[in-house]
PDBML (XML) file of the C-alpha atoms, coordinates in Angstrom:
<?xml version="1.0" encoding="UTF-8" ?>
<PDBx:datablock datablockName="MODEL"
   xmlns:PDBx="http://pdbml.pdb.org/schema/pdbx-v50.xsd"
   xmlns:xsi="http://www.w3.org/2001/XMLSchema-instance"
   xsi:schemaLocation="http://pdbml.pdb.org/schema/pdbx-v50.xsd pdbx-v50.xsd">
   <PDBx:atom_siteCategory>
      <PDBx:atom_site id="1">
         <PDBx:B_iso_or_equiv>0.00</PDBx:B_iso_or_equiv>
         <PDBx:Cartn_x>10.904</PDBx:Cartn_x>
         <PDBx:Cartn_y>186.915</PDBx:Cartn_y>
         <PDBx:Cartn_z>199.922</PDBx:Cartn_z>
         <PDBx:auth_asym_id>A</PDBx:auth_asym_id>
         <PDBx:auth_atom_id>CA</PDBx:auth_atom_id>
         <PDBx:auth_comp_id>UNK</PDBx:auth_comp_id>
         <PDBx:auth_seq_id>1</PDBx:auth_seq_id>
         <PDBx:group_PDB>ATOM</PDBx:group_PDB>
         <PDBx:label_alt_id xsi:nil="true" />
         <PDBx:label_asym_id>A</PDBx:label_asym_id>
         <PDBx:label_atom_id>CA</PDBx:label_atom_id>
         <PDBx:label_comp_id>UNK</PDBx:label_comp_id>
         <PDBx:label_entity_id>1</PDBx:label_entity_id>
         <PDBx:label_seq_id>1</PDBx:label_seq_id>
         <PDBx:occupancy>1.00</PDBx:occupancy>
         <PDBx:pdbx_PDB_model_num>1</PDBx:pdbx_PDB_model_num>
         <PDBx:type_symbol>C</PDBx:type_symbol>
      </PDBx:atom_site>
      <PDBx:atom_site id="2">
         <PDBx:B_iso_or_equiv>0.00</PDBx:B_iso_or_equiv>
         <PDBx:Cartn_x>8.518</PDBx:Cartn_x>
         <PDBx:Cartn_y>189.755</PDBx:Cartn_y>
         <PDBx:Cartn_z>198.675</PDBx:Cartn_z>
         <PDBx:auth_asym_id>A</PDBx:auth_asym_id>
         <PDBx:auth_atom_id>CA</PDBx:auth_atom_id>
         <PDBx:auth_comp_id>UNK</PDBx:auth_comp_id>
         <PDBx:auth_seq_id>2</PDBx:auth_seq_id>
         <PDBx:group_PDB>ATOM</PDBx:group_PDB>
         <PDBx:label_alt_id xsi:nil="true" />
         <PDBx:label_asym_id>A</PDBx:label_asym_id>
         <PDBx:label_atom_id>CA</PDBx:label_atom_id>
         <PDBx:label_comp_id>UNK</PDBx:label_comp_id>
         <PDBx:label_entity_id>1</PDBx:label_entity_id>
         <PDBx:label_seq_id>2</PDBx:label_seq_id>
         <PDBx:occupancy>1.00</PDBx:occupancy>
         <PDBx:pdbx_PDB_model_num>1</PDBx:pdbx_PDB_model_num>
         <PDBx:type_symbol>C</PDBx:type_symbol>
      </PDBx:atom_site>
      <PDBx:atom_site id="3">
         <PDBx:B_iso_or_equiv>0.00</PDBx:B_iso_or_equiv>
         <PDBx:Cartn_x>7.358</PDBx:Cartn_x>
         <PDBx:Cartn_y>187.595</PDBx:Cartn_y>
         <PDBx:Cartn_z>195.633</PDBx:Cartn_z>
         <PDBx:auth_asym_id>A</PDBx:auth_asym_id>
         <PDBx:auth_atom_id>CA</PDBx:auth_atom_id>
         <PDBx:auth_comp_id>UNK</PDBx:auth_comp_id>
         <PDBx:auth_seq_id>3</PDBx:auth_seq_id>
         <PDBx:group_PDB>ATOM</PDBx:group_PDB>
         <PDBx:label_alt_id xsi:nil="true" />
         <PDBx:label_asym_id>A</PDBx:label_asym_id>
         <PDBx:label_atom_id>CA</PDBx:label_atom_id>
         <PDBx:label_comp_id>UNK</PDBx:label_comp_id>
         <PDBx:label_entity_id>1</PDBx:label_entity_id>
         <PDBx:label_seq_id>3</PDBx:label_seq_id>
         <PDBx:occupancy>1.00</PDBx:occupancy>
         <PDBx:pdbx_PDB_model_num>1</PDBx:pdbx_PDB_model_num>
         <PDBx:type_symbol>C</PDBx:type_symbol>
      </PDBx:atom_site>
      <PDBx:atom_site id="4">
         <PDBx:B_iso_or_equiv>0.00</PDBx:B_iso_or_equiv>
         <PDBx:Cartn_x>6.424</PDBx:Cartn_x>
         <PDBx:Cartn_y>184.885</PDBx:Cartn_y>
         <PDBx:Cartn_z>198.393</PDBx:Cartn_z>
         <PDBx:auth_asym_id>A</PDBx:auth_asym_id>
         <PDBx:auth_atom_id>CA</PDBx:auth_atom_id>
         <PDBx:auth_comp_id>UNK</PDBx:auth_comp_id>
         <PDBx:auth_seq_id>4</PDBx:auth_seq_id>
         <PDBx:group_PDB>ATOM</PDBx:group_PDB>
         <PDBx:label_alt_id xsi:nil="true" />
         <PDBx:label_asym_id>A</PDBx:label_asym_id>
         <PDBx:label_atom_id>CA</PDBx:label_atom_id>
         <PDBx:label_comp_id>UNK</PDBx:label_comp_id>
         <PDBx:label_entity_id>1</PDBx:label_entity_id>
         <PDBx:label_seq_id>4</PDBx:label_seq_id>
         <PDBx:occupancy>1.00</PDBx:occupancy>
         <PDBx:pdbx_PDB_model_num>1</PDBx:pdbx_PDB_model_num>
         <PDBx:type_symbol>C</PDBx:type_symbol>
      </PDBx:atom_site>
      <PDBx:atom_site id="5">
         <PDBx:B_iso_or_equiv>0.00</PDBx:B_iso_or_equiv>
         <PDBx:Cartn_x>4.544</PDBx:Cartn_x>
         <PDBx:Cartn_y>187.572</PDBx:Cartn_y>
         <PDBx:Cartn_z>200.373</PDBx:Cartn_z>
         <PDBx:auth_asym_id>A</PDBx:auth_asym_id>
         <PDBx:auth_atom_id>CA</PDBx:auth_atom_id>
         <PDBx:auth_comp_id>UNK</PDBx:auth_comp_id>
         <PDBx:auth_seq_id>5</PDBx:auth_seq_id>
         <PDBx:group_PDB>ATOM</PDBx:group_PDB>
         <PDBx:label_alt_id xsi:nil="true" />
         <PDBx:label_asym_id>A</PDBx:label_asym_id>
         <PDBx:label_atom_id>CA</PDBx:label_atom_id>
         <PDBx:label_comp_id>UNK</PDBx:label_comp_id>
         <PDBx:label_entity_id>1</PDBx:label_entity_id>
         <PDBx:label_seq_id>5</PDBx:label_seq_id>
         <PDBx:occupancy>1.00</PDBx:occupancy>
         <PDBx:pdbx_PDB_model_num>1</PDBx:pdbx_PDB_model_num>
         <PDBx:type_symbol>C</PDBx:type_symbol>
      </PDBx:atom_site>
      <PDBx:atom_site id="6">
         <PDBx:B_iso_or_equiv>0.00</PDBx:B_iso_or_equiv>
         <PDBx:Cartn_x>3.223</PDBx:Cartn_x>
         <PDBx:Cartn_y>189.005</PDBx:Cartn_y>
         <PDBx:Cartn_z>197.256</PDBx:Cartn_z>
         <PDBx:auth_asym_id>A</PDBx:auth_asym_id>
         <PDBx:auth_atom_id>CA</PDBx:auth_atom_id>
         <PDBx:auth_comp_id>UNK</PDBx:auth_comp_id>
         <PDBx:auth_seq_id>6</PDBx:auth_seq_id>
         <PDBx:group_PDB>ATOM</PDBx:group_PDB>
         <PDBx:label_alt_id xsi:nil="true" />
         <PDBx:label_asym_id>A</PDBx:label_asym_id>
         <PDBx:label_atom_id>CA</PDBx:label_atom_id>
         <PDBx:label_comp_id>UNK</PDBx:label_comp_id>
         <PDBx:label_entity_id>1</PDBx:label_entity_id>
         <PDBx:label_seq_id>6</PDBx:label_seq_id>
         <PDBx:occupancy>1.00</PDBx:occupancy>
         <PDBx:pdbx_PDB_model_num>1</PDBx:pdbx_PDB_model_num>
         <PDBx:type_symbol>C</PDBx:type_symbol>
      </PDBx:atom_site>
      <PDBx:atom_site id="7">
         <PDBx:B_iso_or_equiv>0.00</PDBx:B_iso_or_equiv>
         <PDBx:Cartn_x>1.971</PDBx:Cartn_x>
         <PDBx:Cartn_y>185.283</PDBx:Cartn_y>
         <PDBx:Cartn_z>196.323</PDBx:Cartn_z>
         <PDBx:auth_asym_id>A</PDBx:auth_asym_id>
         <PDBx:auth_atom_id>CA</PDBx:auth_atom_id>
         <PDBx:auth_comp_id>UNK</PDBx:auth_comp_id>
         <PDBx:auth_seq_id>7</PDBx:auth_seq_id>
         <PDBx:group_PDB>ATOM</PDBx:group_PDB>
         <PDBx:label_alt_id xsi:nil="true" />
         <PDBx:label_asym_id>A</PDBx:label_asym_id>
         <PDBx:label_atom_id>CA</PDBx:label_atom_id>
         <PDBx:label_comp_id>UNK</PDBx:label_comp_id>
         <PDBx:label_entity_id>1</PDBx:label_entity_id>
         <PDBx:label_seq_id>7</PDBx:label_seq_id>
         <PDBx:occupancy>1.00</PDBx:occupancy>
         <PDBx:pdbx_PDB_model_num>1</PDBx:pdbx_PDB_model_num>
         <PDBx:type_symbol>C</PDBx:type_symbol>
      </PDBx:atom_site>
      <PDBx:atom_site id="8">
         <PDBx:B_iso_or_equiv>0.00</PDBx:B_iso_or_equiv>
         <PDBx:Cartn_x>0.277</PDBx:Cartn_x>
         <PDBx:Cartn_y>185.143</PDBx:Cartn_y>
         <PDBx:Cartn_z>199.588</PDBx:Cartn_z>
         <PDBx:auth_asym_id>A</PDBx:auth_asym_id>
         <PDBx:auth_atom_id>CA</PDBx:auth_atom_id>
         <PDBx:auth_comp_id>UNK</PDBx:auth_comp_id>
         <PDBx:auth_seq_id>8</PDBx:auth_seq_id>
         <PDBx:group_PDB>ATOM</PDBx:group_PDB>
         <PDBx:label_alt_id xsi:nil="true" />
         <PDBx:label_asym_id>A</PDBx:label_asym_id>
         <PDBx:label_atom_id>CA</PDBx:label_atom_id>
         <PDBx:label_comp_id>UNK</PDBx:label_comp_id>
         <PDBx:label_entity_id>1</PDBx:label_entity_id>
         <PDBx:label_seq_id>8</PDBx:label_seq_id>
         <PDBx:occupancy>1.00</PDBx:occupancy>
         <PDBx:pdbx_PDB_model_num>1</PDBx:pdbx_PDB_model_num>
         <PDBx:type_symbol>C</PDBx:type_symbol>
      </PDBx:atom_site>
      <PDBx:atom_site id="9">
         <PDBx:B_iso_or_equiv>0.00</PDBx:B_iso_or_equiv>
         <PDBx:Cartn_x>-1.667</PDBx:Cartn_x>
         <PDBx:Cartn_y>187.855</PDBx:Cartn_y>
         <PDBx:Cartn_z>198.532</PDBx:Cartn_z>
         <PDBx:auth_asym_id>A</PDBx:auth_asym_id>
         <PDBx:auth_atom_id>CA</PDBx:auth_atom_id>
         <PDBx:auth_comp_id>UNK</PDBx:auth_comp_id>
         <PDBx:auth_seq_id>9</PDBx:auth_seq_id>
         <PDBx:group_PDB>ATOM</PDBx:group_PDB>
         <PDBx:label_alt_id xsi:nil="true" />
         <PDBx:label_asym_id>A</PDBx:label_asym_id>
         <PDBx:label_atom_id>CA</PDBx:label_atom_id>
         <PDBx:label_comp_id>UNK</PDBx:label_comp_id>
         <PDBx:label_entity_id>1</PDBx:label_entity_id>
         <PDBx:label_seq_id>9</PDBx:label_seq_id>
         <PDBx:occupancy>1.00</PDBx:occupancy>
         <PDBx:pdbx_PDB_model_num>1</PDBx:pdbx_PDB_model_num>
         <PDBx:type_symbol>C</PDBx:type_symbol>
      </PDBx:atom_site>
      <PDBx:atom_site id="10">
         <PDBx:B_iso_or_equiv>0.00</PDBx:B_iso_or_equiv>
         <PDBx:Cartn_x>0.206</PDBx:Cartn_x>
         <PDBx:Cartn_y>190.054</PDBx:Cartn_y>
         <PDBx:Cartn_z>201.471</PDBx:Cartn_z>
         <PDBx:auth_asym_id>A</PDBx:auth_asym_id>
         <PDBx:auth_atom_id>CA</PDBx:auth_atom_id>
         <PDBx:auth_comp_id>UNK</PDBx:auth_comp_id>
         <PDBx:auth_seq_id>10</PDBx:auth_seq_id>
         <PDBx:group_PDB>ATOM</PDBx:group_PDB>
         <PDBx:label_alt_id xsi:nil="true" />
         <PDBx:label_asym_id>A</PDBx:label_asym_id>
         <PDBx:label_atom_id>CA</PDBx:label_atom_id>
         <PDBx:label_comp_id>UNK</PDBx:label_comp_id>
         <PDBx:label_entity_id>1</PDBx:label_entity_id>
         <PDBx:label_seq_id>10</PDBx:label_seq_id>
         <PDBx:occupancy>1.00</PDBx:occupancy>
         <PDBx:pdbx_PDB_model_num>1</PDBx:pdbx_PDB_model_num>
         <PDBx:type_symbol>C</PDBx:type_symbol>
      </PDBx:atom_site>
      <PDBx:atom_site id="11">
         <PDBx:B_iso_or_equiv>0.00</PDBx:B_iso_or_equiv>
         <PDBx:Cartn_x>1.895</PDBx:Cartn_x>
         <PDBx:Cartn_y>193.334</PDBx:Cartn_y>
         <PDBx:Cartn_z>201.179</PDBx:Cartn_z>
         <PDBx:auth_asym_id>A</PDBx:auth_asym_id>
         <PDBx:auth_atom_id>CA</PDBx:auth_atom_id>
         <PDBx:auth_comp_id>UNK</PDBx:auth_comp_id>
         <PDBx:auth_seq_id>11</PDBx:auth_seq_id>
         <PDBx:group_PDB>ATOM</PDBx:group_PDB>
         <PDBx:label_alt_id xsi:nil="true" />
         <PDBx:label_asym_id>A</PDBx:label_asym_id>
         <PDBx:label_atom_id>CA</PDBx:label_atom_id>
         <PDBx:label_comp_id>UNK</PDBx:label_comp_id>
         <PDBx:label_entity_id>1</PDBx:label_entity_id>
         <PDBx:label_seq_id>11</PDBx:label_seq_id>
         <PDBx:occupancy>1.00</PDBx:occupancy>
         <PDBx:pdbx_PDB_model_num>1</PDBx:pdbx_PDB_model_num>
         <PDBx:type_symbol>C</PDBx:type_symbol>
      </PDBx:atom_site>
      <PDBx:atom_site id="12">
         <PDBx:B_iso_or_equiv>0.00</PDBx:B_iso_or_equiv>
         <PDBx:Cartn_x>5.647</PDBx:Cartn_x>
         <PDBx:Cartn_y>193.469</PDBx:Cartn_y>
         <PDBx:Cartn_z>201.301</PDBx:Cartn_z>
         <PDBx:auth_asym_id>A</PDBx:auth_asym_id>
         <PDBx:auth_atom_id>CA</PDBx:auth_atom_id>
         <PDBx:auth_comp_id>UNK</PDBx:auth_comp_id>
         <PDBx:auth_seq_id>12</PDBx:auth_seq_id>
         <PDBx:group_PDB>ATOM</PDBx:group_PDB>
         <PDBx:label_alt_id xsi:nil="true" />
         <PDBx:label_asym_id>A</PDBx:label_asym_id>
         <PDBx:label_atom_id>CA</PDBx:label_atom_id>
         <PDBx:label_comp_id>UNK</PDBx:label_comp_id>
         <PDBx:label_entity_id>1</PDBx:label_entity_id>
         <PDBx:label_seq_id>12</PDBx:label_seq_id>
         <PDBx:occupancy>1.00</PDBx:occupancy>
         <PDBx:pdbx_PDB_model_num>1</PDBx:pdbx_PDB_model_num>
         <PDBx:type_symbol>C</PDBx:type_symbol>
      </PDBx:atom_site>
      <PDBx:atom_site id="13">
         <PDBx:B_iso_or_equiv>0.00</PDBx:B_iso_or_equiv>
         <PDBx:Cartn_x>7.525</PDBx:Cartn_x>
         <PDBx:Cartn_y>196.557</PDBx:Cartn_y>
         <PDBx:Cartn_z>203.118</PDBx:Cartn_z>
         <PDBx:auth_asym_id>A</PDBx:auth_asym_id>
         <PDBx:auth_atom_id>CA</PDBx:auth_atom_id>
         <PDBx:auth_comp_id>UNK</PDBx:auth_comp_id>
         <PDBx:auth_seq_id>13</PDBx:auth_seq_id>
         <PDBx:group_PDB>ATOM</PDBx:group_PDB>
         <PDBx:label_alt_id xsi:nil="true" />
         <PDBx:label_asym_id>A</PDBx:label_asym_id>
         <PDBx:label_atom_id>CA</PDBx:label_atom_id>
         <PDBx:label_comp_id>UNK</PDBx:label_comp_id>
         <PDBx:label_entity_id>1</PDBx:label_entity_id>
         <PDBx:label_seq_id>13</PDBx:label_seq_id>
         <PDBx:occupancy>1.00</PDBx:occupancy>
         <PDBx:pdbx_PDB_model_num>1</PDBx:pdbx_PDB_model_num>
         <PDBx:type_symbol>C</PDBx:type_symbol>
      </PDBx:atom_site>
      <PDBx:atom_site id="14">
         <PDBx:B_iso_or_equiv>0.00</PDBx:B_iso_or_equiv>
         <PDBx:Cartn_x>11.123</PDBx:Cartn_x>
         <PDBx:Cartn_y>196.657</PDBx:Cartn_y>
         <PDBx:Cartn_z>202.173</PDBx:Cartn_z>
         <PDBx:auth_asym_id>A</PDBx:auth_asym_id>
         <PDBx:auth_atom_id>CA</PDBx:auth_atom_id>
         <PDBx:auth_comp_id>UNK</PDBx:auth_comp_id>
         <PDBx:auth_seq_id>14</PDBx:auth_seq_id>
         <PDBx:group_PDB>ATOM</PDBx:group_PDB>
         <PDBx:label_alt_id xsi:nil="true" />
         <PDBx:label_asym_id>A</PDBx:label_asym_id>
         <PDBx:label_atom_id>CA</PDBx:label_atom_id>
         <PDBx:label_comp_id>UNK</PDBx:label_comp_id>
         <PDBx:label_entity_id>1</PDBx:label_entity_id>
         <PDBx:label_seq_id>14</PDBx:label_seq_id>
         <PDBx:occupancy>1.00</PDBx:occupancy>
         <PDBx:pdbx_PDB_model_num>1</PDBx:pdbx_PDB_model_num>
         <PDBx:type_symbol>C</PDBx:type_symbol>
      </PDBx:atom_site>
      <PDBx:atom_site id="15">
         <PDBx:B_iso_or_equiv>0.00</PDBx:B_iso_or_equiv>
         <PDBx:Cartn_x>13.652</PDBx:Cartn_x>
         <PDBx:Cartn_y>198.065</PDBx:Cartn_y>
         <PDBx:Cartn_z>205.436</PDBx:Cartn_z>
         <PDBx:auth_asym_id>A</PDBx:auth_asym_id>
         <PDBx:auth_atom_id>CA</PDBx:auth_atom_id>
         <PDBx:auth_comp_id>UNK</PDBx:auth_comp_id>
         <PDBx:auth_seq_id>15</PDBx:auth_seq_id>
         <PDBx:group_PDB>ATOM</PDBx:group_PDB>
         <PDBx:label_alt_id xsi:nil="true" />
         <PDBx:label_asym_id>A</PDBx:label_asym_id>
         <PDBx:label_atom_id>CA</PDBx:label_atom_id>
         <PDBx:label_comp_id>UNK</PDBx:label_comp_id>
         <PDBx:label_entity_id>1</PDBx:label_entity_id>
         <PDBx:label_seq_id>15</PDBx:label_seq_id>
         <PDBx:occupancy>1.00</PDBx:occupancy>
         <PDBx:pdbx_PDB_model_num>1</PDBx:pdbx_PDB_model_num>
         <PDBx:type_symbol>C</PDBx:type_symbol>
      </PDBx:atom_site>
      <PDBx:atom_site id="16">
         <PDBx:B_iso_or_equiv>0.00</PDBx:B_iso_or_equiv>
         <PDBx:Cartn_x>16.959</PDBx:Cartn_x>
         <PDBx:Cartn_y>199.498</PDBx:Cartn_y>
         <PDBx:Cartn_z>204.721</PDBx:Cartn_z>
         <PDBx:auth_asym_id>A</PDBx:auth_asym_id>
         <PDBx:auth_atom_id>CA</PDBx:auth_atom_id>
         <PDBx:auth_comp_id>UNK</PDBx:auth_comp_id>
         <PDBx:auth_seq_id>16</PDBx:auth_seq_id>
         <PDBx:group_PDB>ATOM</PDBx:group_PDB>
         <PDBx:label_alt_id xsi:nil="true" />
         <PDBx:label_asym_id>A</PDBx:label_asym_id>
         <PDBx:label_atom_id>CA</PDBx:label_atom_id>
         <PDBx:label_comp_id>UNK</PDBx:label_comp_id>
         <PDBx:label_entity_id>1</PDBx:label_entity_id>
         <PDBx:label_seq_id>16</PDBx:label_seq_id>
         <PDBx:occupancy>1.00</PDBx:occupancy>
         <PDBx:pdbx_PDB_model_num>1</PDBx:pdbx_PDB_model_num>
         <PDBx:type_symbol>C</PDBx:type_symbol>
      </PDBx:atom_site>
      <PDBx:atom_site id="17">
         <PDBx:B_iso_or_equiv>0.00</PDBx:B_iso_or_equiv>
         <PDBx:Cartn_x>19.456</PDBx:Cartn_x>
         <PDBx:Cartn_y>201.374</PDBx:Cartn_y>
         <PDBx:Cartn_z>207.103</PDBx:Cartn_z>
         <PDBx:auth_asym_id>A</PDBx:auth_asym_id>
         <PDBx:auth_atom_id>CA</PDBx:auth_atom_id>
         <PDBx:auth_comp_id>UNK</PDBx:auth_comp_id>
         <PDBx:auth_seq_id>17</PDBx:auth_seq_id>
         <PDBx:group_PDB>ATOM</PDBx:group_PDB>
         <PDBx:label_alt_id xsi:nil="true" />
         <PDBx:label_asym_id>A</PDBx:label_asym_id>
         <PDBx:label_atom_id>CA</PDBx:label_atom_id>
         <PDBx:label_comp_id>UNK</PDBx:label_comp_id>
         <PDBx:label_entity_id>1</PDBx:label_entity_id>
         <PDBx:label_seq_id>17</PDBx:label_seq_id>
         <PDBx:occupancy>1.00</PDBx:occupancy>
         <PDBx:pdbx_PDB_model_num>1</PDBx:pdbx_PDB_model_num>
         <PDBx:type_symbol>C</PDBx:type_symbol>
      </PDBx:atom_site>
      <PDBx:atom_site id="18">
         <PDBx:B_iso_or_equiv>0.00</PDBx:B_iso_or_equiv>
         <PDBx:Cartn_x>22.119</PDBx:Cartn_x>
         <PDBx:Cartn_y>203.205</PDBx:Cartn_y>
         <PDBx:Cartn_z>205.893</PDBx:Cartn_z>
         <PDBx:auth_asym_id>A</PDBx:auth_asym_id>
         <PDBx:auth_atom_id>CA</PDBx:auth_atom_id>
         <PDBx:auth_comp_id>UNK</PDBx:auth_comp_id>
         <PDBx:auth_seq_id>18</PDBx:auth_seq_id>
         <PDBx:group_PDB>ATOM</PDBx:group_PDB>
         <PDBx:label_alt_id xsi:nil="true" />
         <PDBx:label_asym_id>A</PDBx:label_asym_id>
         <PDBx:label_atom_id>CA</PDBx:label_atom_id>
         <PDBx:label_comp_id>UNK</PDBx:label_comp_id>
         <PDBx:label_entity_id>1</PDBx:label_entity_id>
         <PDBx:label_seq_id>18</PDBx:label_seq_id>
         <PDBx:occupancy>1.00</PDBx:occupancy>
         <PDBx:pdbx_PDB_model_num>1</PDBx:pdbx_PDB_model_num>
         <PDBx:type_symbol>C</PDBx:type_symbol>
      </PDBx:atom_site>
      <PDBx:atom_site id="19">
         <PDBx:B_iso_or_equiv>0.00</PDBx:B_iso_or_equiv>
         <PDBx:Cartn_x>21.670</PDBx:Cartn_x>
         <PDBx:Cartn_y>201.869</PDBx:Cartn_y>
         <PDBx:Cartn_z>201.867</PDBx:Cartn_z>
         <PDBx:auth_asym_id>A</PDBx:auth_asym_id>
         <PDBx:auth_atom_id>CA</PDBx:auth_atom_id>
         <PDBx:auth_comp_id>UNK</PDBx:auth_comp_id>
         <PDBx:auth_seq_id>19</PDBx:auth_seq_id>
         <PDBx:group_PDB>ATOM</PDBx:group_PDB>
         <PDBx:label_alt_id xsi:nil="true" />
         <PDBx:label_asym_id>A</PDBx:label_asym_id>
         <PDBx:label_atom_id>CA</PDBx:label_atom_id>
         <PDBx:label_comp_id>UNK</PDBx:label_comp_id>
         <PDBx:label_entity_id>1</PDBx:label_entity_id>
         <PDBx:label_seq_id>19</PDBx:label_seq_id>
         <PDBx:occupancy>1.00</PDBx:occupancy>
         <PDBx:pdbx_PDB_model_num>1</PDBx:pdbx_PDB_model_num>
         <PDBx:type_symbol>C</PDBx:type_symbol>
      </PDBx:atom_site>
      <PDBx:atom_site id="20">
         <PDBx:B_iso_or_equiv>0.00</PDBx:B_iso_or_equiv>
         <PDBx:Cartn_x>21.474</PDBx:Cartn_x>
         <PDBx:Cartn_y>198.223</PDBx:Cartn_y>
         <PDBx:Cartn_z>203.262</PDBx:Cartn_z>
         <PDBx:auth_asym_id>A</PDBx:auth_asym_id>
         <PDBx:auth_atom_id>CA</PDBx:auth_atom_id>
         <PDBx:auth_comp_id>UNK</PDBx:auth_comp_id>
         <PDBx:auth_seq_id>20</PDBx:auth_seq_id>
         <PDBx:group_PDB>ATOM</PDBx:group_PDB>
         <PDBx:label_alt_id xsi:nil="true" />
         <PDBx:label_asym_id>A</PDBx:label_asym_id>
         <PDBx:label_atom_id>CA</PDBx:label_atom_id>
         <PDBx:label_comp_id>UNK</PDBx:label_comp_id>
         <PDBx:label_entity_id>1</PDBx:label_entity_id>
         <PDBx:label_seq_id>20</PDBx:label_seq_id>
         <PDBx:occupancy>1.00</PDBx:occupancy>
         <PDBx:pdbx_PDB_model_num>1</PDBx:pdbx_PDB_model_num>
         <PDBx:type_symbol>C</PDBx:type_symbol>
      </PDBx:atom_site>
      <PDBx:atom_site id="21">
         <PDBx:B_iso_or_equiv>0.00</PDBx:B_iso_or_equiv>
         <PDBx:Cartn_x>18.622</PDBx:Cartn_x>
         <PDBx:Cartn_y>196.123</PDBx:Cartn_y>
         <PDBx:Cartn_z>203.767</PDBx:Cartn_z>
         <PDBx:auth_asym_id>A</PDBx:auth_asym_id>
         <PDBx:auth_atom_id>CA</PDBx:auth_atom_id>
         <PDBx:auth_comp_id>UNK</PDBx:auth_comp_id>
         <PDBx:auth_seq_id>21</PDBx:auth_seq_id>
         <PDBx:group_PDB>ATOM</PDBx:group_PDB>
         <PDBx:label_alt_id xsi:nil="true" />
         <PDBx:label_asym_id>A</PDBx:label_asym_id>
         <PDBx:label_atom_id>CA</PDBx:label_atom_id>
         <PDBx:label_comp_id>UNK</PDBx:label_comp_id>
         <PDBx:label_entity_id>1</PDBx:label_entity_id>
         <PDBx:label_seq_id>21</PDBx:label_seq_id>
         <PDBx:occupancy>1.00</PDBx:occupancy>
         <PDBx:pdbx_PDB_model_num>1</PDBx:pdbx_PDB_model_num>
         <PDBx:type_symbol>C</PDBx:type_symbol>
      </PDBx:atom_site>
      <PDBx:atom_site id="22">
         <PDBx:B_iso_or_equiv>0.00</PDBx:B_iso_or_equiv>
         <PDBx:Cartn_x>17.358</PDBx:Cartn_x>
         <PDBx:Cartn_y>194.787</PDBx:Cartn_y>
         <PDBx:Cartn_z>206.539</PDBx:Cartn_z>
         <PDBx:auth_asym_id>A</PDBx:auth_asym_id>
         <PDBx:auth_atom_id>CA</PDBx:auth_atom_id>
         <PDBx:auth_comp_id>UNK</PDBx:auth_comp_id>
         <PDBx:auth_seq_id>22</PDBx:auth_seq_id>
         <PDBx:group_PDB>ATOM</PDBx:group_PDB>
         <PDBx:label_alt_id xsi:nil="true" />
         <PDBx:label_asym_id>A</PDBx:label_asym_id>
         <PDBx:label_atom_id>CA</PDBx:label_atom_id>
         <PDBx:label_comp_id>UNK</PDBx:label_comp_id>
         <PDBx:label_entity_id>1</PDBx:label_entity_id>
         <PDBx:label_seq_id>22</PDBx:label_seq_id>
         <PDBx:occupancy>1.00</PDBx:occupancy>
         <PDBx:pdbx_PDB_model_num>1</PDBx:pdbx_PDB_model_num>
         <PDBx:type_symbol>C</PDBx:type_symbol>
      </PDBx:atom_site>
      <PDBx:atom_site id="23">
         <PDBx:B_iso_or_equiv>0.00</PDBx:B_iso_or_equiv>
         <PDBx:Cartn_x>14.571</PDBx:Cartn_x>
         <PDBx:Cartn_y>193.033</PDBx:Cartn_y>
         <PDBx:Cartn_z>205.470</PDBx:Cartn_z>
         <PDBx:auth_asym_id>A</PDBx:auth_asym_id>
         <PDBx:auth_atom_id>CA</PDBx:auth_atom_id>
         <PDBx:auth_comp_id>UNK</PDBx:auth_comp_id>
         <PDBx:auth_seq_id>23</PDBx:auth_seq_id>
         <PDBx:group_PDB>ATOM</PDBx:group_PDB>
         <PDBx:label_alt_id xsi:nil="true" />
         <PDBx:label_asym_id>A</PDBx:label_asym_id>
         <PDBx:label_atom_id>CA</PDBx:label_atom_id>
         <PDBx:label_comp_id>UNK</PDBx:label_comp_id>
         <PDBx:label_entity_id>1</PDBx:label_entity_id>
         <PDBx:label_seq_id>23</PDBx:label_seq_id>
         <PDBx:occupancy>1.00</PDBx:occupancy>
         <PDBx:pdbx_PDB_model_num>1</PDBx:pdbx_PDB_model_num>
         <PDBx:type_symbol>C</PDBx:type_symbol>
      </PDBx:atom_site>
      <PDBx:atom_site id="24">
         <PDBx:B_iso_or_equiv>0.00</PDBx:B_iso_or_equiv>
         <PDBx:Cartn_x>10.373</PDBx:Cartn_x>
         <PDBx:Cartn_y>193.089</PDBx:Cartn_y>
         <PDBx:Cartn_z>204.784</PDBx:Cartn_z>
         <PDBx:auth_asym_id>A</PDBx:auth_asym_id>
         <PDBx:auth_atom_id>CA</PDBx:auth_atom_id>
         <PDBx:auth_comp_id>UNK</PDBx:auth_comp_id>
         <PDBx:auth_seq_id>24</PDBx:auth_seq_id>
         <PDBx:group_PDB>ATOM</PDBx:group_PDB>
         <PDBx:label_alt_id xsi:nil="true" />
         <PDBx:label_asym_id>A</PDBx:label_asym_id>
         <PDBx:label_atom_id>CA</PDBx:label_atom_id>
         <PDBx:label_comp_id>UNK</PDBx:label_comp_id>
         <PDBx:label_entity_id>1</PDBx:label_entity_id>
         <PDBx:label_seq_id>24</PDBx:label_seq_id>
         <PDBx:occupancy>1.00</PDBx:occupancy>
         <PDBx:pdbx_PDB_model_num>1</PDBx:pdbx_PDB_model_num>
         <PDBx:type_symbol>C</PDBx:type_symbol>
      </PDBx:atom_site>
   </PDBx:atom_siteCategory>
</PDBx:datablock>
């Protein structure tokens, strides 16, 4: 997912909770 932002010419933000992620 963050290479596709990156691709996009975007800026990824990863999101963990507790050592888990969530998401960007």
């Amino acid at each position: 997912i963050t290479d596709e932002i990156a691709r996009a010419g975007g800026t990824p933000l990863a999101v963990a909770k507790d050592g888990k992620l969530l998401g960007a």
